[in-house]
N, C-alpha and C. Protein backbone atom coordinates (compact mmCIF):
# COMPACT_ATOMS: atom_id res chain seq x y z
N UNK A 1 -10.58 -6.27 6.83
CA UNK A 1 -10.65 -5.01 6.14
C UNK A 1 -11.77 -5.06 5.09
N UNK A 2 -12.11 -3.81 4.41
CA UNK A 2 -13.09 -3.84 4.02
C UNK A 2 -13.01 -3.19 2.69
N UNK A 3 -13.74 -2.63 1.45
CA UNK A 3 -13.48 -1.87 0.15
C UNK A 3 -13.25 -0.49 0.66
N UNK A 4 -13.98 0.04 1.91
CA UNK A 4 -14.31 1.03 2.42
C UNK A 4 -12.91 1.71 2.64
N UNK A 5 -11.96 1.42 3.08
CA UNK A 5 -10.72 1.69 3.31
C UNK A 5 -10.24 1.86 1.60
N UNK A 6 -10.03 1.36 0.85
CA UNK A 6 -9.63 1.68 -0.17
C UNK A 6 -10.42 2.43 -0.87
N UNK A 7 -11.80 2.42 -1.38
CA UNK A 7 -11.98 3.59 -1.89
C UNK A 7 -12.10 5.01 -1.13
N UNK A 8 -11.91 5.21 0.16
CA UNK A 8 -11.44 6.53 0.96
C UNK A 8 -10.28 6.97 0.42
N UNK A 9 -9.09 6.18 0.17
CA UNK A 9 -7.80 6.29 -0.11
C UNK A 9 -7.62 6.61 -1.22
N UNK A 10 -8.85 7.01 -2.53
CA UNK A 10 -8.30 7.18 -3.90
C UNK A 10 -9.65 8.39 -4.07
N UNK A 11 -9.28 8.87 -5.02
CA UNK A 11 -9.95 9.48 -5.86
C UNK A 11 -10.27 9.45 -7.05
N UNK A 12 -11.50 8.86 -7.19
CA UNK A 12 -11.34 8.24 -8.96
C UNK A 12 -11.96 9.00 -10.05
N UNK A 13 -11.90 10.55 -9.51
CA UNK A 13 -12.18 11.27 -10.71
C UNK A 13 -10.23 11.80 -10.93
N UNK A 14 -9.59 11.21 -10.46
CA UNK A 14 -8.22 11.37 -10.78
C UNK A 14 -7.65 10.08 -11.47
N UNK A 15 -7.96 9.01 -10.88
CA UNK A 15 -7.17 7.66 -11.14
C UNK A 15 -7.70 6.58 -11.85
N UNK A 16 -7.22 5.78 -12.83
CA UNK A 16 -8.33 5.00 -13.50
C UNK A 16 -8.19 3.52 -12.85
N UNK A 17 -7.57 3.39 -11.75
CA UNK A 17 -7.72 2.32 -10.98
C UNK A 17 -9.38 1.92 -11.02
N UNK A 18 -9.90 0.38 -10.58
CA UNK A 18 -11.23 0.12 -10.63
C UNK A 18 -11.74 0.50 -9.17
N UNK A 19 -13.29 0.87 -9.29
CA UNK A 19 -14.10 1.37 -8.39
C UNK A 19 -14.73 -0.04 -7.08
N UNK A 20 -14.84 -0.92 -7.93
CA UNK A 20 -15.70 -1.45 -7.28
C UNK A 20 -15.47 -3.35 -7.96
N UNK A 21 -15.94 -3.92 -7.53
CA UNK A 21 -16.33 -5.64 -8.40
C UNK A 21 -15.79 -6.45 -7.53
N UNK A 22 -16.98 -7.32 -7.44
CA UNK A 22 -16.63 -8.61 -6.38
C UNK A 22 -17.05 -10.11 -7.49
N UNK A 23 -15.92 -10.73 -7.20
CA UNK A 23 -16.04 -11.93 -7.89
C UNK A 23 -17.50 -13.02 -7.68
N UNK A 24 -17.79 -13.17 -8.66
CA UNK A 24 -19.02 -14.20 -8.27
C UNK A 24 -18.90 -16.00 -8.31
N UNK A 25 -17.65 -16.14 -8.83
CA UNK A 25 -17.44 -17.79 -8.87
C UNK A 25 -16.94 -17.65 -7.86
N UNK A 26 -17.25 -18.73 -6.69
CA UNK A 26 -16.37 -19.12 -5.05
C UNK A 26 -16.27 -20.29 -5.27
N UNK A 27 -15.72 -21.14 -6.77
CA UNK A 27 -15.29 -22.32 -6.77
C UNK A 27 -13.54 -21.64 -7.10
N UNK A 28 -13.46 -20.74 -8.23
CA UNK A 28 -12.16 -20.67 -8.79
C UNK A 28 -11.65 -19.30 -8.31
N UNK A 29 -10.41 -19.43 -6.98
CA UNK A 29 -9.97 -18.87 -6.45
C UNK A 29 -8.24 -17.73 -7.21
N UNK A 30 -8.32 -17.00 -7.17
CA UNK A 30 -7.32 -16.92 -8.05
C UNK A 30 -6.45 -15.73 -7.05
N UNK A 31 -4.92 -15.60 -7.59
CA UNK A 31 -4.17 -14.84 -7.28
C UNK A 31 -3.40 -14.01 -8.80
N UNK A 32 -2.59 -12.60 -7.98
CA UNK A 32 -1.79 -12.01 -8.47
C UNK A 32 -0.94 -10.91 -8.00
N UNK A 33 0.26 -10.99 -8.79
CA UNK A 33 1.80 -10.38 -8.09
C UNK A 33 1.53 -9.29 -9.68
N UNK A 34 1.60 -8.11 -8.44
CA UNK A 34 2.24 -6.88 -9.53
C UNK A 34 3.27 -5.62 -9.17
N UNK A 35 3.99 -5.65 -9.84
CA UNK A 35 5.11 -4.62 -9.87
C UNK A 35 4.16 -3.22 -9.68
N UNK A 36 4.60 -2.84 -8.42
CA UNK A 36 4.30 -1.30 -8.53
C UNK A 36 5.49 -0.77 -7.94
N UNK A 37 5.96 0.72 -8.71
CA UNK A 37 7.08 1.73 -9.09
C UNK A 37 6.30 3.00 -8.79
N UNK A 38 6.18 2.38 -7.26
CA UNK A 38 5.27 3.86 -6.56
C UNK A 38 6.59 4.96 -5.75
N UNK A 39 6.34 5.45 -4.52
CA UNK A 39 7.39 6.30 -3.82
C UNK A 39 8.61 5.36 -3.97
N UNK A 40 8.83 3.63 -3.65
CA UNK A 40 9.10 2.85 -3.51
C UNK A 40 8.99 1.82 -4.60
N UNK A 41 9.81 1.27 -4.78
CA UNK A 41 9.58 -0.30 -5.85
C UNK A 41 9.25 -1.12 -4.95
N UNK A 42 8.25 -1.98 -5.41
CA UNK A 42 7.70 -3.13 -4.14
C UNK A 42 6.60 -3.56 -5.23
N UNK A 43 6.42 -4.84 -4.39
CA UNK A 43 5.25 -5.78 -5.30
C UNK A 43 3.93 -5.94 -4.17
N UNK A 44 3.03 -6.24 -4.99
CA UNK A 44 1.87 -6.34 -4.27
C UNK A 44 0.96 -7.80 -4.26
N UNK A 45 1.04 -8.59 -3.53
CA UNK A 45 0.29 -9.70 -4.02
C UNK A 45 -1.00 -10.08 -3.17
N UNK A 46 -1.94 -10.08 -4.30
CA UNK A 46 -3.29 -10.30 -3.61
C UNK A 46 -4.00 -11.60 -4.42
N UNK A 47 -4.92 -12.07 -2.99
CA UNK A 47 -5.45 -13.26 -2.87
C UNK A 47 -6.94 -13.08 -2.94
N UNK A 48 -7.61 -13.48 -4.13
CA UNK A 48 -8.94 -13.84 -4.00
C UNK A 48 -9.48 -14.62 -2.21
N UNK A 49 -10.07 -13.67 -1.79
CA UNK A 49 -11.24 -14.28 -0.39
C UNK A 49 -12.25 -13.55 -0.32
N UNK A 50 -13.46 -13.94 -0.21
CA UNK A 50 -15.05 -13.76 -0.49
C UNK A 50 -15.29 -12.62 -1.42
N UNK A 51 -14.83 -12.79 -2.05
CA UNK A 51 -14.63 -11.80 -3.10
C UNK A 51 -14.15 -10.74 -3.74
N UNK A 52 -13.32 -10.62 -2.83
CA UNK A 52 -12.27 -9.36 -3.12
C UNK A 52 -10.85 -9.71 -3.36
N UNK A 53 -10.29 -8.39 -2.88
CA UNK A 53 -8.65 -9.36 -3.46
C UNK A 53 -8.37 -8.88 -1.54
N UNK A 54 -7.41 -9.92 -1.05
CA UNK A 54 -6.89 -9.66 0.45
C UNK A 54 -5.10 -9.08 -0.84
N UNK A 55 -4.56 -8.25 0.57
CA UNK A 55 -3.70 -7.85 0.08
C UNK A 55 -2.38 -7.26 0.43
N UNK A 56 -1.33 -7.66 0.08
CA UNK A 56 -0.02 -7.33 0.96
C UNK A 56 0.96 -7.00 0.24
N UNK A 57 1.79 -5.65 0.79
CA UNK A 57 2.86 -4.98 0.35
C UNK A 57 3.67 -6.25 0.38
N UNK A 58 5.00 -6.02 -0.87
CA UNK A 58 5.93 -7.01 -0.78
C UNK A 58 7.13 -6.00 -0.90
N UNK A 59 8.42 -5.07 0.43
CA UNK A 59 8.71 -4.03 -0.04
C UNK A 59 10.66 -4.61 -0.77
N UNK A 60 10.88 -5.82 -0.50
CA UNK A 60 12.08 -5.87 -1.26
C UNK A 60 11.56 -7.23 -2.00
N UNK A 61 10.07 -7.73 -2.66
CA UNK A 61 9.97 -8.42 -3.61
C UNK A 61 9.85 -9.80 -3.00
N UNK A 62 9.18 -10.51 -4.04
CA UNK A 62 9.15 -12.25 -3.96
C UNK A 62 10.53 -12.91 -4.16
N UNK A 63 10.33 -13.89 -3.55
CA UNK A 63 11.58 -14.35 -3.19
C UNK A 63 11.51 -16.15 -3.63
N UNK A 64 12.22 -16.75 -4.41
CA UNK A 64 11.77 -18.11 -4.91
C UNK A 64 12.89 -18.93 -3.53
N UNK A 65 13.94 -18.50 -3.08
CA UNK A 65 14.13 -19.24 -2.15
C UNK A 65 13.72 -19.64 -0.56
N UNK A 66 13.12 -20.35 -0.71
CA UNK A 66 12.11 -20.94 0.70
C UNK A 66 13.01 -20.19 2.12
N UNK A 67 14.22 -20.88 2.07
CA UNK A 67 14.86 -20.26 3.19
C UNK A 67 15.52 -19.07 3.58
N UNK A 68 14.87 -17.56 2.41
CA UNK A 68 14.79 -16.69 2.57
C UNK A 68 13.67 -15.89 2.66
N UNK A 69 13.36 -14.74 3.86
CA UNK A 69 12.16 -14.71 4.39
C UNK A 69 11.93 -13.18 3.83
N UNK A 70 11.27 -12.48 3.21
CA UNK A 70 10.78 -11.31 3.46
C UNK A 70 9.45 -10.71 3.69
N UNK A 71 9.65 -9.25 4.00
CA UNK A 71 8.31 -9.02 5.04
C UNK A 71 6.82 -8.82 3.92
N UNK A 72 5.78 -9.21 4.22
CA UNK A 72 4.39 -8.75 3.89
C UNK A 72 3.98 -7.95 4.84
N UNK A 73 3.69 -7.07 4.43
CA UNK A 73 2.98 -5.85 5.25
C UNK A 73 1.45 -5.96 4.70
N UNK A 74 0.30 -6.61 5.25
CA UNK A 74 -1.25 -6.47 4.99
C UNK A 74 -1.13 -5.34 4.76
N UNK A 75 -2.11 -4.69 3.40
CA UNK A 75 -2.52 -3.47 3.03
C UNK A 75 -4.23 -3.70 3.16
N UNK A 76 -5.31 -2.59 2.57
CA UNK A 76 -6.38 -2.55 2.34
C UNK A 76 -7.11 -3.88 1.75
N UNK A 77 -7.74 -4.08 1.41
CA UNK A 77 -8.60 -5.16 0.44
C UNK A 77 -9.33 -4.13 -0.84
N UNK A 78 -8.66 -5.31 -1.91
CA UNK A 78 -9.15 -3.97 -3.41
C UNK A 78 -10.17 -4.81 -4.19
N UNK A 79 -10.84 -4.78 -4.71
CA UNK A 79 -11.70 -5.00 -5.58
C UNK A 79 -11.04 -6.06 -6.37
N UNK A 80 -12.41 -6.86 -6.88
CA UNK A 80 -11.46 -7.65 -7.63
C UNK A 80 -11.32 -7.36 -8.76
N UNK A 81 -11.83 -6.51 -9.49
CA UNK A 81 -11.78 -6.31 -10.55
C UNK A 81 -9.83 -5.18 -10.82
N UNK A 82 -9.48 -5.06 -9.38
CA UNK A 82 -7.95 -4.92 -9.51
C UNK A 82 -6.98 -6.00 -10.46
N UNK A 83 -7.66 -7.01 -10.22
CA UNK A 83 -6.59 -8.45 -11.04
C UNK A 83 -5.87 -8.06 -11.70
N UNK A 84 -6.69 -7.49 -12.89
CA UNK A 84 -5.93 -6.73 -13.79
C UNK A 84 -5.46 -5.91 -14.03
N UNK A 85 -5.53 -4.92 -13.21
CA UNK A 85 -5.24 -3.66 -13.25
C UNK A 85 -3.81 -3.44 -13.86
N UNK A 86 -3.36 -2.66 -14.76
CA UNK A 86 -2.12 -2.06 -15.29
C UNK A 86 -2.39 -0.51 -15.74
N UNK A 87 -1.37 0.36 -14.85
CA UNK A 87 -1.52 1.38 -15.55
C UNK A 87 -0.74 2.41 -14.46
N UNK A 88 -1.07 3.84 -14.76
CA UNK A 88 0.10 5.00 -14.22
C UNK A 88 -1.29 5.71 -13.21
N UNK A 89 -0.81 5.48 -11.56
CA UNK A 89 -1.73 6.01 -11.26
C UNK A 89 -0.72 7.33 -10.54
N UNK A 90 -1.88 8.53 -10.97
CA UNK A 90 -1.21 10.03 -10.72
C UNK A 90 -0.53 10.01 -9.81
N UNK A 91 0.69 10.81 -9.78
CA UNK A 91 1.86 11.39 -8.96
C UNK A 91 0.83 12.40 -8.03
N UNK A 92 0.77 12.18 -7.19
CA UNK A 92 0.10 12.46 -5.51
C UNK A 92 -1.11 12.23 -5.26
N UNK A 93 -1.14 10.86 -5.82
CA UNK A 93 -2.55 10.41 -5.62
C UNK A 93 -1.69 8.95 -4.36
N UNK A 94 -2.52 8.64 -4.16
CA UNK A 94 -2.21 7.30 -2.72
C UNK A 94 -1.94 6.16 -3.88
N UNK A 95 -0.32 6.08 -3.70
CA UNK A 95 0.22 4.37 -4.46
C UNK A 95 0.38 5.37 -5.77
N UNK A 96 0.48 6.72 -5.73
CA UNK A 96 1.02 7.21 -7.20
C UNK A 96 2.14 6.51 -8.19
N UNK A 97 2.15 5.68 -9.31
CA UNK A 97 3.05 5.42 -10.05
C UNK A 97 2.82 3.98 -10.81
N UNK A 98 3.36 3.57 -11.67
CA UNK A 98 2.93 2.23 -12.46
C UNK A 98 2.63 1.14 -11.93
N UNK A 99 2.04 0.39 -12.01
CA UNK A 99 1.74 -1.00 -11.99
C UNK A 99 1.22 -1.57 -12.75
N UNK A 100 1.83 -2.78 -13.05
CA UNK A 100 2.42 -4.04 -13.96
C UNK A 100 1.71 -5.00 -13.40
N UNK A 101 0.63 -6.11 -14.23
CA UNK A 101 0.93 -7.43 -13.66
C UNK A 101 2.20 -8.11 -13.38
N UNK A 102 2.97 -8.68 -12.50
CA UNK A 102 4.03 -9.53 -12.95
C UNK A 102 3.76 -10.72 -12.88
N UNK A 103 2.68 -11.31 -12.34
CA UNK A 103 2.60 -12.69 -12.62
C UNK A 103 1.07 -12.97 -11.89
């Protein structure tokens, strides 16, 4: 997947989600889990790869016990400058509603 898919999916004279940013260190790989309280409660955890974030719905959450399995659903690939992202994105915009780093 590509940015192309996600910025089709938003409108950012509505949403203050980030536009664009690709990481430039490809020594220090990084991840992050965030609470989003969109149509649905579900977490999202994305993985630094060639510079973006790869990225997957988590729709009943992380789970610390190994021998319990739940589903990742691959979503778009977001920018990396998502890492951080926290904030209220508009009610009928695509993924309308808060997100939280959680970890």
């Amino acid at each position: 997947m590509s940015l192309k898919a996600y910025e089709q999916k938003r409108d950012f004279k509505k949403t203050t989600e980030p536009k664009a940013g690709k990481s430039k260190d490809k020594d220090h790989l990084i991840f992050v889990v965030q609470k989003h309280d969109a149509s649905r409660l579900h977490y999202d955890f994305r993985l630094e790869m060639d510079g973006v974030l790869k990225s997957w719905a988590i729709p009943k959450g992380p789970m610390l016990d190994p021998k319990v399995k739940h589903l990742a659903m691959m979503v778009e690939d977001h920018p990396f400058d998502y890492l951080n992202f926290e904030g209220i994105i508009p009610k009928g915009e695509y993924g309308g509603g808060t997100v939280i780093v959680w970890d």
